[in-house]
C-alpha atoms as a PDB file:
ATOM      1  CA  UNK A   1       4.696 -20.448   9.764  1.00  0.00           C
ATOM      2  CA  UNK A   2       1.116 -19.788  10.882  1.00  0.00           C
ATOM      3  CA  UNK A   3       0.432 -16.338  11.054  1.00  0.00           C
ATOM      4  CA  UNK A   4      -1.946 -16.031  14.133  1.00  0.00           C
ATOM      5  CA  UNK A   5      -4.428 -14.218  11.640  1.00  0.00           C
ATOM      6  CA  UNK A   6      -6.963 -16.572  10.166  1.00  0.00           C
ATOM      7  CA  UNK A   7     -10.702 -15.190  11.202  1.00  0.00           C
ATOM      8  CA  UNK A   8      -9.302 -11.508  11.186  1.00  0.00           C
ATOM      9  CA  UNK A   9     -10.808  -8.907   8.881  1.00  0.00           C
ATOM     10  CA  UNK A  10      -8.772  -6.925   6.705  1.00  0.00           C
ATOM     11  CA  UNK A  11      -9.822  -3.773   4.253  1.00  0.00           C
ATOM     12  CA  UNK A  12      -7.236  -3.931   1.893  1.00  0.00           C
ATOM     13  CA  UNK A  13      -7.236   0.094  -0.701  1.00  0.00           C
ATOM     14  CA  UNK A  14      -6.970  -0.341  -4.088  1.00  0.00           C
ATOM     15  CA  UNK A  15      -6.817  -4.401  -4.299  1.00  0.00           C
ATOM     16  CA  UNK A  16      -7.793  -4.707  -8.118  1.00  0.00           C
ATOM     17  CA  UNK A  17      -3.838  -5.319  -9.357  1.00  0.00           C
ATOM     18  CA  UNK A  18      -0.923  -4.320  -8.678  1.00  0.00           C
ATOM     19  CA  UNK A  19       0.664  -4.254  -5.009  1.00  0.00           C
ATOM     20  CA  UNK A  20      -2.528  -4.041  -3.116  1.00  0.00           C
ATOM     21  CA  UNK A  21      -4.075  -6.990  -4.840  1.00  0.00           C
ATOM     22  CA  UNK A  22      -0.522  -8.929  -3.641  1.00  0.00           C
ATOM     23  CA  UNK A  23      -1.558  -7.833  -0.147  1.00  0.00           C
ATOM     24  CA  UNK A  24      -5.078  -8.993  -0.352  1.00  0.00           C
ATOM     25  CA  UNK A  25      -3.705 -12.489  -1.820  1.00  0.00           C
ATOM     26  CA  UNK A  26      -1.192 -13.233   0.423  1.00  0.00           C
ATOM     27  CA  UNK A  27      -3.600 -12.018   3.320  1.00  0.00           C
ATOM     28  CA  UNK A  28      -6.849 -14.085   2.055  1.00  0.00           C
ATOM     29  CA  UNK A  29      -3.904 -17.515   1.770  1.00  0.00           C
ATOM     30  CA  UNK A  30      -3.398 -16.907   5.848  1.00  0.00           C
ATOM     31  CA  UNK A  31      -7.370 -17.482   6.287  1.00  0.00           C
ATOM     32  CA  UNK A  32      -7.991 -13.557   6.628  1.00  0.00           C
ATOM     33  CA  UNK A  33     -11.402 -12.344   5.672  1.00  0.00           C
ATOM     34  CA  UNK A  34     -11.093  -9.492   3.158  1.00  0.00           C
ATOM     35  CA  UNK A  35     -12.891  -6.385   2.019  1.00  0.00           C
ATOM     36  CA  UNK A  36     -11.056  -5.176  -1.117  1.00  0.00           C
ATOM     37  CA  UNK A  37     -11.741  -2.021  -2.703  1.00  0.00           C
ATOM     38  CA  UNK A  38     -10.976  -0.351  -6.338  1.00  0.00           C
ATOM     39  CA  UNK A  39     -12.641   2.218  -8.692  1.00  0.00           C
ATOM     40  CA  UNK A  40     -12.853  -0.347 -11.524  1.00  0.00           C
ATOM     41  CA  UNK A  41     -15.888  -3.477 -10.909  1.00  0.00           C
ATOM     42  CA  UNK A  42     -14.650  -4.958 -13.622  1.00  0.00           C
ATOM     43  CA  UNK A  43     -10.882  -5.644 -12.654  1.00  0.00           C
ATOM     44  CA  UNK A  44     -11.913  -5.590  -8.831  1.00  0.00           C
ATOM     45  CA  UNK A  45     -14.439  -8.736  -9.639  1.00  0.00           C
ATOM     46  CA  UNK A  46     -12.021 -10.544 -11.249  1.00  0.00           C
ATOM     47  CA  UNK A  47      -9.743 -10.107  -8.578  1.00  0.00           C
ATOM     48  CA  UNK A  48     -12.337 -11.104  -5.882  1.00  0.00           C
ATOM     49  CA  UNK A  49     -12.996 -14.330  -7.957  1.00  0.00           C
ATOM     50  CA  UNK A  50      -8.936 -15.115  -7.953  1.00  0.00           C
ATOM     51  CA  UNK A  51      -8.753 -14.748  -4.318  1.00  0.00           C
ATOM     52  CA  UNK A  52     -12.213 -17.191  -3.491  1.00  0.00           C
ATOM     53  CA  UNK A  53     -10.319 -19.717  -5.577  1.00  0.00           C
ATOM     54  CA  UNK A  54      -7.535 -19.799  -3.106  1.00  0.00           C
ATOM     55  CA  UNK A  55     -10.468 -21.147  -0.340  1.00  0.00           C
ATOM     56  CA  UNK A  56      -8.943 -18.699   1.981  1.00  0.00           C
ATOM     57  CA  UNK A  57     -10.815 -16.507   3.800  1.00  0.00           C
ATOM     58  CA  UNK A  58     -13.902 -14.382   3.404  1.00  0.00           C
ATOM     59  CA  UNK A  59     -13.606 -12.001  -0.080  1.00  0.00           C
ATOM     60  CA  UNK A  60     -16.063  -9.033  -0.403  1.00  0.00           C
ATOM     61  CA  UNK A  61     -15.806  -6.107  -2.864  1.00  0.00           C
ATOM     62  CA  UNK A  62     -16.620  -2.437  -3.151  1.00  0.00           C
ATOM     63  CA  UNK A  63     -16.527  -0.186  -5.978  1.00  0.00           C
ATOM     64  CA  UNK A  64     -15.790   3.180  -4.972  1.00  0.00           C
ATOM     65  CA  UNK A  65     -13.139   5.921  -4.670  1.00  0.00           C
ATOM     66  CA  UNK A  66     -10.927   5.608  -1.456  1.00  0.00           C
ATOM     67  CA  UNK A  67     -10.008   8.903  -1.515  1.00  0.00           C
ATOM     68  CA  UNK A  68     -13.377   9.799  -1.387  1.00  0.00           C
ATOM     69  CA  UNK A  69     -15.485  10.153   2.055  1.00  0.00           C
ATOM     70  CA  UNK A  70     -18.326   8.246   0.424  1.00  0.00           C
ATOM     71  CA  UNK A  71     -15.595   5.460  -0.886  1.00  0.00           C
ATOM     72  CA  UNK A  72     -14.197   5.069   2.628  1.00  0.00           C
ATOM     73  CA  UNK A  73     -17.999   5.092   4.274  1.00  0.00           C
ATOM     74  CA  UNK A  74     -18.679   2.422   1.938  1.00  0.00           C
ATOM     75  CA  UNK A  75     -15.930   0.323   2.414  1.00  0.00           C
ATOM     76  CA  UNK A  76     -16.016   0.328   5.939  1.00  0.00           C
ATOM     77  CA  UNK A  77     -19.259  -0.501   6.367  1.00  0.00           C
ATOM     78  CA  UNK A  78     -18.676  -3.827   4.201  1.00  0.00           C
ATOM     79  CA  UNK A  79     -16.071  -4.673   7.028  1.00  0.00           C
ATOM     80  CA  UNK A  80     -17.539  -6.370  10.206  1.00  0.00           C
ATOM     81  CA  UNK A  81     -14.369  -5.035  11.983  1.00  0.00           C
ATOM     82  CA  UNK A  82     -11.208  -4.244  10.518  1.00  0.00           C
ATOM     83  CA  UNK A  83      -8.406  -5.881  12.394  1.00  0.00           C
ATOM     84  CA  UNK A  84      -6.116  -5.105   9.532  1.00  0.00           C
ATOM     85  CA  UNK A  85      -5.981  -1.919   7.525  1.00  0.00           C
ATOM     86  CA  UNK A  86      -3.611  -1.696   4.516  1.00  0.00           C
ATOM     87  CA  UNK A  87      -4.117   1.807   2.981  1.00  0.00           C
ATOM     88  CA  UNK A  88      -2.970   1.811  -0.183  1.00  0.00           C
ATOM     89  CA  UNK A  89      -3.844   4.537  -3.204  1.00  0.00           C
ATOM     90  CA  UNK A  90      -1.989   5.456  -6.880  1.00  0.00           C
ATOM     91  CA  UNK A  91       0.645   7.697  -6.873  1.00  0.00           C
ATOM     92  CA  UNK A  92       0.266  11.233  -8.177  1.00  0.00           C
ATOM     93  CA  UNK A  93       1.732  11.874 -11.740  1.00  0.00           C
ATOM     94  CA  UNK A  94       5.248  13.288 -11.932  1.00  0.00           C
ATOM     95  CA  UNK A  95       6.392  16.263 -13.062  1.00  0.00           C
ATOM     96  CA  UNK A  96       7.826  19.676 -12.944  1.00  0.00           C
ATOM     97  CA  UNK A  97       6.850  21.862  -8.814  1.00  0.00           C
ATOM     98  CA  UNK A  98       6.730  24.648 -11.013  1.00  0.00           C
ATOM     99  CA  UNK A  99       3.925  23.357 -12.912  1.00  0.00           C
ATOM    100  CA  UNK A 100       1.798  22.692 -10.245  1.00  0.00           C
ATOM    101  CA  UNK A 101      -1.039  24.796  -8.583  1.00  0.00           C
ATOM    102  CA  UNK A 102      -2.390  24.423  -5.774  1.00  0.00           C
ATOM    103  CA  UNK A 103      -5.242  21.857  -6.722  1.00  0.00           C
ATOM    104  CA  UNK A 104      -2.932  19.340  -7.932  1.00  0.00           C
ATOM    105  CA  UNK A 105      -1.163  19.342  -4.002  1.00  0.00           C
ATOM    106  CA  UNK A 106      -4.478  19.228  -2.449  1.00  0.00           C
ATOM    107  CA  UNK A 107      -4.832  15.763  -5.022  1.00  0.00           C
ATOM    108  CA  UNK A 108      -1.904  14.536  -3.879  1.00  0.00           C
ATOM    109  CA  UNK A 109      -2.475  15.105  -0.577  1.00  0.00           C
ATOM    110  CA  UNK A 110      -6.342  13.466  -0.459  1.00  0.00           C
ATOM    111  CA  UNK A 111      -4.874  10.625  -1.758  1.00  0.00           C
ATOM    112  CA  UNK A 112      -1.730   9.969  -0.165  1.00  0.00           C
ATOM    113  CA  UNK A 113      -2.125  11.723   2.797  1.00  0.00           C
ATOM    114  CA  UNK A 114      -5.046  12.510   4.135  1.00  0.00           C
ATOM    115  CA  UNK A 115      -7.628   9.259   3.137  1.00  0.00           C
ATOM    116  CA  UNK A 116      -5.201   7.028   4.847  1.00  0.00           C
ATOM    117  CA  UNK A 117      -5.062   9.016   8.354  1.00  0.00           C
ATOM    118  CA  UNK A 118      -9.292   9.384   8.151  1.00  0.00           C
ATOM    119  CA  UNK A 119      -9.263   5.859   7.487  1.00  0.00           C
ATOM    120  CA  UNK A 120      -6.678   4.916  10.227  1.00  0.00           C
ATOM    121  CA  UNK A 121      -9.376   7.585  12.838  1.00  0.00           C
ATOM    122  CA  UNK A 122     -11.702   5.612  11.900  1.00  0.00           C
ATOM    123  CA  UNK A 123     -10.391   1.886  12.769  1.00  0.00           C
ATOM    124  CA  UNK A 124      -7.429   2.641  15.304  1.00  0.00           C
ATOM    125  CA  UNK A 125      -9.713   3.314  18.692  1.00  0.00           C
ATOM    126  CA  UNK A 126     -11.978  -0.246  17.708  1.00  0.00           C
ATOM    127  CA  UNK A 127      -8.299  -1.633  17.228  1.00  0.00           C
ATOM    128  CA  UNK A 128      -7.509  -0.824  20.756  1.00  0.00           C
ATOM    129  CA  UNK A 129     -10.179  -1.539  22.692  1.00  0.00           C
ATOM    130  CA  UNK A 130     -10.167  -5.431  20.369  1.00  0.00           C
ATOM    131  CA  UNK A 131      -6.073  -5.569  21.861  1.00  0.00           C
ATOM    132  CA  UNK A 132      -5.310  -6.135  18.229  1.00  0.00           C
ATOM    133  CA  UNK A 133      -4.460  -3.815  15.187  1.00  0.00           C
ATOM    134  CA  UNK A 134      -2.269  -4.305  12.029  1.00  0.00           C
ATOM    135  CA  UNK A 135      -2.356  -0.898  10.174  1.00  0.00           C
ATOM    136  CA  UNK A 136       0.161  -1.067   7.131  1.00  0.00           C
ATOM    137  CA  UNK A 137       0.383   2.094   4.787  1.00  0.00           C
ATOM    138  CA  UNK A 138       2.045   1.196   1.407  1.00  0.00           C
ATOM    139  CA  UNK A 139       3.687   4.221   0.922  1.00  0.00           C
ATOM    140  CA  UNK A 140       6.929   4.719  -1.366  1.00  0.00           C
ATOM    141  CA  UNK A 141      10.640   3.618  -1.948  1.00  0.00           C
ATOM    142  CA  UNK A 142      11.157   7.709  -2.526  1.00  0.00           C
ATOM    143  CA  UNK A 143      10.037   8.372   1.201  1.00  0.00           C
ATOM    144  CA  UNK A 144      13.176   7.503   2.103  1.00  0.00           C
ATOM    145  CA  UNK A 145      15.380   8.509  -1.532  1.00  0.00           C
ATOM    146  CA  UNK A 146      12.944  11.151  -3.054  1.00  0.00           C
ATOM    147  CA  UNK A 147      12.948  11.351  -6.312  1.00  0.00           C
ATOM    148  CA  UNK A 148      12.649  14.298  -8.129  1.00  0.00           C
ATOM    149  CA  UNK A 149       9.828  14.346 -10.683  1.00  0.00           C
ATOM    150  CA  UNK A 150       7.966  12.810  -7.980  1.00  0.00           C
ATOM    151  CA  UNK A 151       7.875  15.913  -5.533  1.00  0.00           C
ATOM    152  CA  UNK A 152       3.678  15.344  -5.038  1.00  0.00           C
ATOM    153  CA  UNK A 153       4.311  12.055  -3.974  1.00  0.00           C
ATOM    154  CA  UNK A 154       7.303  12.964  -1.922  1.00  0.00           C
ATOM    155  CA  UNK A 155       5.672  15.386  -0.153  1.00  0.00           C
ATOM    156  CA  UNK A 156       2.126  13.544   0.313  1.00  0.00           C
ATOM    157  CA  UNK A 157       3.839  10.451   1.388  1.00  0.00           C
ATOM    158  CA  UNK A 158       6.311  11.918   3.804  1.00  0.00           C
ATOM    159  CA  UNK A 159       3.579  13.822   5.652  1.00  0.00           C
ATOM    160  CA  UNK A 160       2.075  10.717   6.548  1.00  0.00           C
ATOM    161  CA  UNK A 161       5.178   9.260   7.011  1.00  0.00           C
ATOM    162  CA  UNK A 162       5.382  11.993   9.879  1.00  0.00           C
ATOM    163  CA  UNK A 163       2.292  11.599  11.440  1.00  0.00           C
ATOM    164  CA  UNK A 164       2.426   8.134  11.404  1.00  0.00           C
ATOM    165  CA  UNK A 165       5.927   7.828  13.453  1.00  0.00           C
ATOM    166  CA  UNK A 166       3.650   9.807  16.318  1.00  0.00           C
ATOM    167  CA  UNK A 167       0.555   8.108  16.480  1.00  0.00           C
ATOM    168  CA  UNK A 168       2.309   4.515  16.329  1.00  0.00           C
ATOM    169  CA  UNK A 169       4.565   5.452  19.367  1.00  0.00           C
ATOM    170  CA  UNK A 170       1.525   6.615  21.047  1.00  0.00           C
ATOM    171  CA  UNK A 171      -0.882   4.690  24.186  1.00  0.00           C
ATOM    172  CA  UNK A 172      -2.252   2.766  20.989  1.00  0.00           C
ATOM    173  CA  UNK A 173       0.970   0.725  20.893  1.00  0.00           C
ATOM    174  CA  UNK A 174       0.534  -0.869  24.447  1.00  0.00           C
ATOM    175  CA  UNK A 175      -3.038  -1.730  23.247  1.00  0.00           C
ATOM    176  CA  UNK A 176      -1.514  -4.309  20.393  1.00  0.00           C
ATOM    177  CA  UNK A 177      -2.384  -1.538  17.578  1.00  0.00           C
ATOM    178  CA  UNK A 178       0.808  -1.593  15.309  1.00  0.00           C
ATOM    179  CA  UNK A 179       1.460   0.698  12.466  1.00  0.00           C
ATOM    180  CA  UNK A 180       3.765   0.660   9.763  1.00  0.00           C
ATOM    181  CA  UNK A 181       4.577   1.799   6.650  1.00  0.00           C
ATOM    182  CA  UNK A 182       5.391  -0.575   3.527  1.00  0.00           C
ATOM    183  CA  UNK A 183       8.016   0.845   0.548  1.00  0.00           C
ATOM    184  CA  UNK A 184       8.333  -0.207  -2.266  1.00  0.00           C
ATOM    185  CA  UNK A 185      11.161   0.253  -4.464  1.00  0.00           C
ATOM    186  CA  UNK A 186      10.874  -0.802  -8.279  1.00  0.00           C
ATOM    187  CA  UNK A 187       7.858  -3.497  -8.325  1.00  0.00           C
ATOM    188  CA  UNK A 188       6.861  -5.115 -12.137  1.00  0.00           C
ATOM    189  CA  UNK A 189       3.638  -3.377 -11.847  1.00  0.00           C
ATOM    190  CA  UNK A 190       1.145  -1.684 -14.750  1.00  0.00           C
ATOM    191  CA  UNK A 191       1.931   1.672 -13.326  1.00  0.00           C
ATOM    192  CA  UNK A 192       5.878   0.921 -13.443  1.00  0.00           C
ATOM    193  CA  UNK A 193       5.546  -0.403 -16.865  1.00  0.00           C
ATOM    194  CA  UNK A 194       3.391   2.752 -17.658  1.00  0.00           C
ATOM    195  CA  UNK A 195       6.080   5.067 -16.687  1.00  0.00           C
ATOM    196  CA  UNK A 196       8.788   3.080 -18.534  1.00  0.00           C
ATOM    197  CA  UNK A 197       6.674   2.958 -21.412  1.00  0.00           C
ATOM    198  CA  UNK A 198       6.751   6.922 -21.313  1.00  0.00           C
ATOM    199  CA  UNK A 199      10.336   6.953 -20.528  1.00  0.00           C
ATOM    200  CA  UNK A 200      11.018   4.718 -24.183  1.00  0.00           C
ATOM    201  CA  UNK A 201       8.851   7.026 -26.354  1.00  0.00           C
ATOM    202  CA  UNK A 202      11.250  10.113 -24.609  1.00  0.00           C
ATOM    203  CA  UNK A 203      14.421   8.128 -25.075  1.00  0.00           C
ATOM    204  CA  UNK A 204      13.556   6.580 -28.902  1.00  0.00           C
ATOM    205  CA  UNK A 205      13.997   2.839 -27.240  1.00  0.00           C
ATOM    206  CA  UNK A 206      11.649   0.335 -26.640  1.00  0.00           C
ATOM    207  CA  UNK A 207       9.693  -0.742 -23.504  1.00  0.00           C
ATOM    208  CA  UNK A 208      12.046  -3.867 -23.281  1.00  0.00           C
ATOM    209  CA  UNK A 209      15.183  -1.991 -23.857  1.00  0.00           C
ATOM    210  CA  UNK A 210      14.171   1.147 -20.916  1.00  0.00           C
ATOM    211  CA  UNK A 211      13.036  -1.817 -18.435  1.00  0.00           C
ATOM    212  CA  UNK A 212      16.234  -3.643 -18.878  1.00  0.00           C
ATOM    213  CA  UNK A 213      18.345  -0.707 -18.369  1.00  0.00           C
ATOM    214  CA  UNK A 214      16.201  -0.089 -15.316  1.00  0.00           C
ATOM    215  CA  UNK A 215      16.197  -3.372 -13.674  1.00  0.00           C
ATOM    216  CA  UNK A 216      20.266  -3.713 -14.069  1.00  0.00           C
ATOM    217  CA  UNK A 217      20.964  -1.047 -11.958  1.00  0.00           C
ATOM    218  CA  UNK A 218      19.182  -2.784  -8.735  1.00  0.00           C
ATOM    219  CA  UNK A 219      21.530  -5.055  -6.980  1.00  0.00           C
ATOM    220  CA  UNK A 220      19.153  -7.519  -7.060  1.00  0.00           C
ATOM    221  CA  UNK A 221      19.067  -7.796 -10.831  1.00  0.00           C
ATOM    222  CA  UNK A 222      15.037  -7.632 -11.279  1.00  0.00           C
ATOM    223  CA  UNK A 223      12.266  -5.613 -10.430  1.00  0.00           C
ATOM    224  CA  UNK A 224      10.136  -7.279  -7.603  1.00  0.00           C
ATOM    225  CA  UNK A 225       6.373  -9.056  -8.385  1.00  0.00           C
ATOM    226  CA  UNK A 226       3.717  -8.522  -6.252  1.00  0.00           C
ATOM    227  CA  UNK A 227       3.407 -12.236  -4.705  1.00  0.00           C
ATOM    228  CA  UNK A 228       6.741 -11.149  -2.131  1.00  0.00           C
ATOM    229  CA  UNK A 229       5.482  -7.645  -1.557  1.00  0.00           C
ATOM    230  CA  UNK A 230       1.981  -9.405  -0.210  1.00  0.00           C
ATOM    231  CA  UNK A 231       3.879 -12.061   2.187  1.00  0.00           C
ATOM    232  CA  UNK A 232       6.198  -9.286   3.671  1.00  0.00           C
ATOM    233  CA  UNK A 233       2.870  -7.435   4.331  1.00  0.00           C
ATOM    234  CA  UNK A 234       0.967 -10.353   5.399  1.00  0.00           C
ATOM    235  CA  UNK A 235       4.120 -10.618   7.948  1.00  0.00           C
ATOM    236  CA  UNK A 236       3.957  -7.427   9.272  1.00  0.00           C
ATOM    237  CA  UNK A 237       0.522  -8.085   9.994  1.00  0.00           C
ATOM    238  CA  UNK A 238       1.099 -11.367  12.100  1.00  0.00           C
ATOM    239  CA  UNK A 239       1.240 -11.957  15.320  1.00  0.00           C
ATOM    240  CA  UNK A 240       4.780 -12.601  15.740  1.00  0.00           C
ATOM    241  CA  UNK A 241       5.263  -8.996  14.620  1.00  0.00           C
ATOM    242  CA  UNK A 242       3.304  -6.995  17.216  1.00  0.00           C
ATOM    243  CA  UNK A 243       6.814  -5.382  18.482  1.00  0.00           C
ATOM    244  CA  UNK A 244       7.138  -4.055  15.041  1.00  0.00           C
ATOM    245  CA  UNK A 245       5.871  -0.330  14.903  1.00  0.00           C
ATOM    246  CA  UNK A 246       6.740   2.918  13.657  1.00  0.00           C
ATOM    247  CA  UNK A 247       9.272   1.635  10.796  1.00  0.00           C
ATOM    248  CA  UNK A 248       9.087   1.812   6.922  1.00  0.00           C
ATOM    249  CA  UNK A 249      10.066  -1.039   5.830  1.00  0.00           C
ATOM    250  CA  UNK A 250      12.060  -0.897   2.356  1.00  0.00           C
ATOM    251  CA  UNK A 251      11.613  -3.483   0.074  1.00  0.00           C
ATOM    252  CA  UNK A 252      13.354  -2.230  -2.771  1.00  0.00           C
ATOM    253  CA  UNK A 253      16.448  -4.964  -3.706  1.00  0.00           C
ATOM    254  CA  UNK A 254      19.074  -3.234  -2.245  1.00  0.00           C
ATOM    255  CA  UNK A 255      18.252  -0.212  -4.749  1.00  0.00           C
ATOM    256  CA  UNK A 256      18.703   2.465  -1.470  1.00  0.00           C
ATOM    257  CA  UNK A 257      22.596   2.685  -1.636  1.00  0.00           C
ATOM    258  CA  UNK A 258      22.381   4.169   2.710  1.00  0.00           C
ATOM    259  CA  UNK A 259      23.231   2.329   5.331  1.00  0.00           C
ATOM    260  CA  UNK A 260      20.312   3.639   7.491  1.00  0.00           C
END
């Protein structure tokens, strides 16, 4: 299926590994011109040269902090235009409420929270006046089933889960400007393994044993990889989805027992 999206430019958040770098991949195979962004050259160039081997589209890089005013200043000016936004940031640590003051909330929330809405001011009026706009917010499987030693993400995440739902229902969604938010559920990713890998030294078992356990209890029988999170966001970000706003979209493998 063509995608309607080669020639479009996309900033893709925190595209070194991981799920963002899926994104970026899957976007960059649909002829999308990229600016990808990390804190880390090192990882962030390797990526970059991964994704100009697939003779895609455009890649550019920036090294900076996202979460950061000077991060997002430099990675939008990289972008020509950003037709496609996919915010995208690391998760807060988990933990105890009762351990946390109030700078670890303001954290969370700069991360989570706020950097994605100033980068979504910044891009969503441009989006409008082009008649075209893809924003796509990976957010969190625990927006929807919080979990609780995750209560900083919970709460980050579902506050722009909140103020998402009104701005994509707003005059910006009769201007082709849809927004969405992206959930993962249990993904094979470093910062997965890196919580299992705590979980094992807690429980005396290994890293094998704790990810086994884990992965048996999804329906699906495995975690997911980040190739299928990228093409479900490089979908929402096609043309044949511009009725599609205002939804999270769980990709979890069947892991949310609800039916809504």
């Amino acid at each position: 299926m063509d995608l309607g999206i080669s020639g479009k430019w996309a900033l893709v958040c925190a595209a070194s590994k991981g799920l963002g770098k899926g994104c970026a991949s899957a976007l960059v195979r649909e002829g999308v011109n990229v600016v990808i962004t990390a804190r880390g050259a090192e990882a962030l160039e390797a990526t970059a040269a991964e994704l100009r081997a697939l003779n895609g589209g455009e890649v550019r890089t920036v090294v900076g902090d996202i979460t950061t005013s000077e991060g997002r200043a430099a990675a939008l000016a990289a972008c020509p235009q950003v037709d496609i936004l996919v915010n995208n940031a690391g998760g807060p640590p988990p933990g105890d409420f009762r351990d946390w003051g109030r700078d670890d909330w303001i954290k969370a929330l700069d991360a989570n929270m706020l950097a994605p809405i100033e980068l979504i001011k910044a891009t969503v009026d441009a989006m409008a006046a082009r008649d075209f706009g893809r924003i796509v917010n990976i957010t969190s499987g625990a927006v929807k089933a919080p979990i609780g030693t995750l209560g900083l993400s919970n709460g980050a995440r579902s506050g722009l889960t909140g103020f998402v739902a009104g701005l994509a229902r707003s005059n910006v969604a009769a201007r082709g400007v849809t927004i969405n938010g992206l959930l993962p559920g249990a993904f094979d990713t470093l910062r997965l393994r890196t919580t299992m890998q705590a979980a094992a030294g807690k429980a005396g078992q290994s890293l094998d044993e704790v990810m086994a356990k884990r992965s048996a209890a999804i329906p699906a029988q495995r975690f997911g990889n980040a190739e299928e999170f990228g093409a479900v966001c490089a979908f929402i970000c096609s043309v044949q989805a511009g009725y599609l706003t205002g939804q999270n979209v769980l990709l979890d493998g069947g892991a949310y027992p609800g039916t809504f």
